[in-house]
C-alpha atoms as a PDB file:
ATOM      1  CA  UNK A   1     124.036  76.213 106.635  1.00  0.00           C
ATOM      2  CA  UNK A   2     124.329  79.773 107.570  1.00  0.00           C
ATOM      3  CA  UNK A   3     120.869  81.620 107.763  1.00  0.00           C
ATOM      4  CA  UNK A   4     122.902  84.972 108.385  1.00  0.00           C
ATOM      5  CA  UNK A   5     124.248  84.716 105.079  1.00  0.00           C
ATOM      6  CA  UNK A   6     122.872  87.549 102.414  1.00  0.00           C
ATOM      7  CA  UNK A   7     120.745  86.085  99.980  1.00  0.00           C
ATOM      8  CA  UNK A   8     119.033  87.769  96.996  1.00  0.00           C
ATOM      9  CA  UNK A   9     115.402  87.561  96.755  1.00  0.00           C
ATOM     10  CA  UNK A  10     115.512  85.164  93.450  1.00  0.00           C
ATOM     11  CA  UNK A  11     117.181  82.909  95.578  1.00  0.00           C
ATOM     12  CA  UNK A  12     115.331  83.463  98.646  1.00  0.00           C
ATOM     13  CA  UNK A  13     111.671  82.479  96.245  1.00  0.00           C
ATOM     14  CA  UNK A  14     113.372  79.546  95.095  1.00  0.00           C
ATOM     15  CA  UNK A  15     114.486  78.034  98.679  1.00  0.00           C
ATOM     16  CA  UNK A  16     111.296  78.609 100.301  1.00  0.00           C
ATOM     17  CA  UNK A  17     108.820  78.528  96.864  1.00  0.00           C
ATOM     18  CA  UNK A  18     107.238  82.071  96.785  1.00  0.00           C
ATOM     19  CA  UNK A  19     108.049  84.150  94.161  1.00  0.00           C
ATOM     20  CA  UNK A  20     110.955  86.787  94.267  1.00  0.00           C
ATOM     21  CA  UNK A  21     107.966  89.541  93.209  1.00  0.00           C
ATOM     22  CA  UNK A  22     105.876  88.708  95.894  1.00  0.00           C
ATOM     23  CA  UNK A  23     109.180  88.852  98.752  1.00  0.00           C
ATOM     24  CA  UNK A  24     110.425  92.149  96.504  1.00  0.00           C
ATOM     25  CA  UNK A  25     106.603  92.978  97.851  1.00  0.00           C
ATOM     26  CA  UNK A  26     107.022  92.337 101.303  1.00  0.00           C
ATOM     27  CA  UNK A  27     110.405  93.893 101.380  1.00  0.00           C
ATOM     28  CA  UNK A  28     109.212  97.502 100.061  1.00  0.00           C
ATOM     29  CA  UNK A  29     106.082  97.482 102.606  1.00  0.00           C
ATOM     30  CA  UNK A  30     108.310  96.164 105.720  1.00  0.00           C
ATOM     31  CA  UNK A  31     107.155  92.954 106.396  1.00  0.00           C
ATOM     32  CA  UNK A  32     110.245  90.968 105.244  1.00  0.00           C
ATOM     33  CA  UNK A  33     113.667  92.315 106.755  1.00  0.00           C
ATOM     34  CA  UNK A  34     115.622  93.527 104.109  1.00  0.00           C
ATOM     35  CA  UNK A  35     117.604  96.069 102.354  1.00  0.00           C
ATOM     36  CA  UNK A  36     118.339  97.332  98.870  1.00  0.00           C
ATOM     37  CA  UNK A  37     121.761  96.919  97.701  1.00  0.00           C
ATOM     38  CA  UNK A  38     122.491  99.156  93.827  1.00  0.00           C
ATOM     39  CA  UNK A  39     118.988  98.154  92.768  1.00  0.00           C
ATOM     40  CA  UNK A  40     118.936  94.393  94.005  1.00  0.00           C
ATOM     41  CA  UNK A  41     117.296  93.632  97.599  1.00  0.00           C
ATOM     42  CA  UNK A  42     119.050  91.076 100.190  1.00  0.00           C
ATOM     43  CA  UNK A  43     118.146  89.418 102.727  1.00  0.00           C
ATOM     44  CA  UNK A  44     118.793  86.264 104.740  1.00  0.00           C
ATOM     45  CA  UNK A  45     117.042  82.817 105.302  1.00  0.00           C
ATOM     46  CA  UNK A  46     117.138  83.658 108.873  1.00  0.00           C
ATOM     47  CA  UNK A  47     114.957  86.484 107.874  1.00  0.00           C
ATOM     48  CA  UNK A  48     112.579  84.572 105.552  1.00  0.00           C
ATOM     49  CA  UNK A  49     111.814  82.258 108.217  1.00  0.00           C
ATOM     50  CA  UNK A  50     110.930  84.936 110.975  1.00  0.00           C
ATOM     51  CA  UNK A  51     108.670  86.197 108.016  1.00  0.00           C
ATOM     52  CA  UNK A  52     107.617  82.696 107.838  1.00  0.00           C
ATOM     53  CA  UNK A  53     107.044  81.658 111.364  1.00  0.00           C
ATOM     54  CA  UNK A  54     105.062  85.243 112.072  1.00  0.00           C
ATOM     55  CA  UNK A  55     102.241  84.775 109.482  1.00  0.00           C
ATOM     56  CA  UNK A  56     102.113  80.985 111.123  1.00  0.00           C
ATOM     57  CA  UNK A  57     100.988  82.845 114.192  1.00  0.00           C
ATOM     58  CA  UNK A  58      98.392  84.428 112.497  1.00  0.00           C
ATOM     59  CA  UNK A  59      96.822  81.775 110.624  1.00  0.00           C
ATOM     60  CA  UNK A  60      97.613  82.979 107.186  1.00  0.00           C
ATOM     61  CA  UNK A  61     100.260  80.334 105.904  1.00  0.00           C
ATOM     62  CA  UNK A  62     100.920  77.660 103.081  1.00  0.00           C
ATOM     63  CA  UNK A  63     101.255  74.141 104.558  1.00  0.00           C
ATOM     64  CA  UNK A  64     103.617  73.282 101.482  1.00  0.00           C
ATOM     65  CA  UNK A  65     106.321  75.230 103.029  1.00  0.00           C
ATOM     66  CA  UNK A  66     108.811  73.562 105.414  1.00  0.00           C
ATOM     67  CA  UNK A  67     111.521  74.765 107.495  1.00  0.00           C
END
């Protein structure tokens, strides 16, 4: 699978189980790489998974989530 591929955030929430709101979130404030395209936001799985693997470092993470 290619995790450079653009995603939208729907289906972003639905591969990794958050909810496209809360990554819409996390988008806007800069915590999840990536970018508006018309009035939809895109990113990649690549990027959900640095997202991911950087709140694992702090300590604040859902054990339901795998890579």
């Amino acid at each position: 699978e290619d995790k450079t591929r653009l995603i939208s955030l729907p289906e972003a929430a639905e591969l990794y189980g958050f909810s496209a709101k809360y990554l819409g979130n996390l988008a806007k404030k800069g915590r999840l790489k990536a970018q508006k395209v018309g009035t939809s936001w895109v990113t990649t799985p690549q990027n959900v998974e640095d997202y991911i693997q950087s709140r694992q470092k702090r300590g604040t993470y859902r054990d339901d989530i795998q890579l």
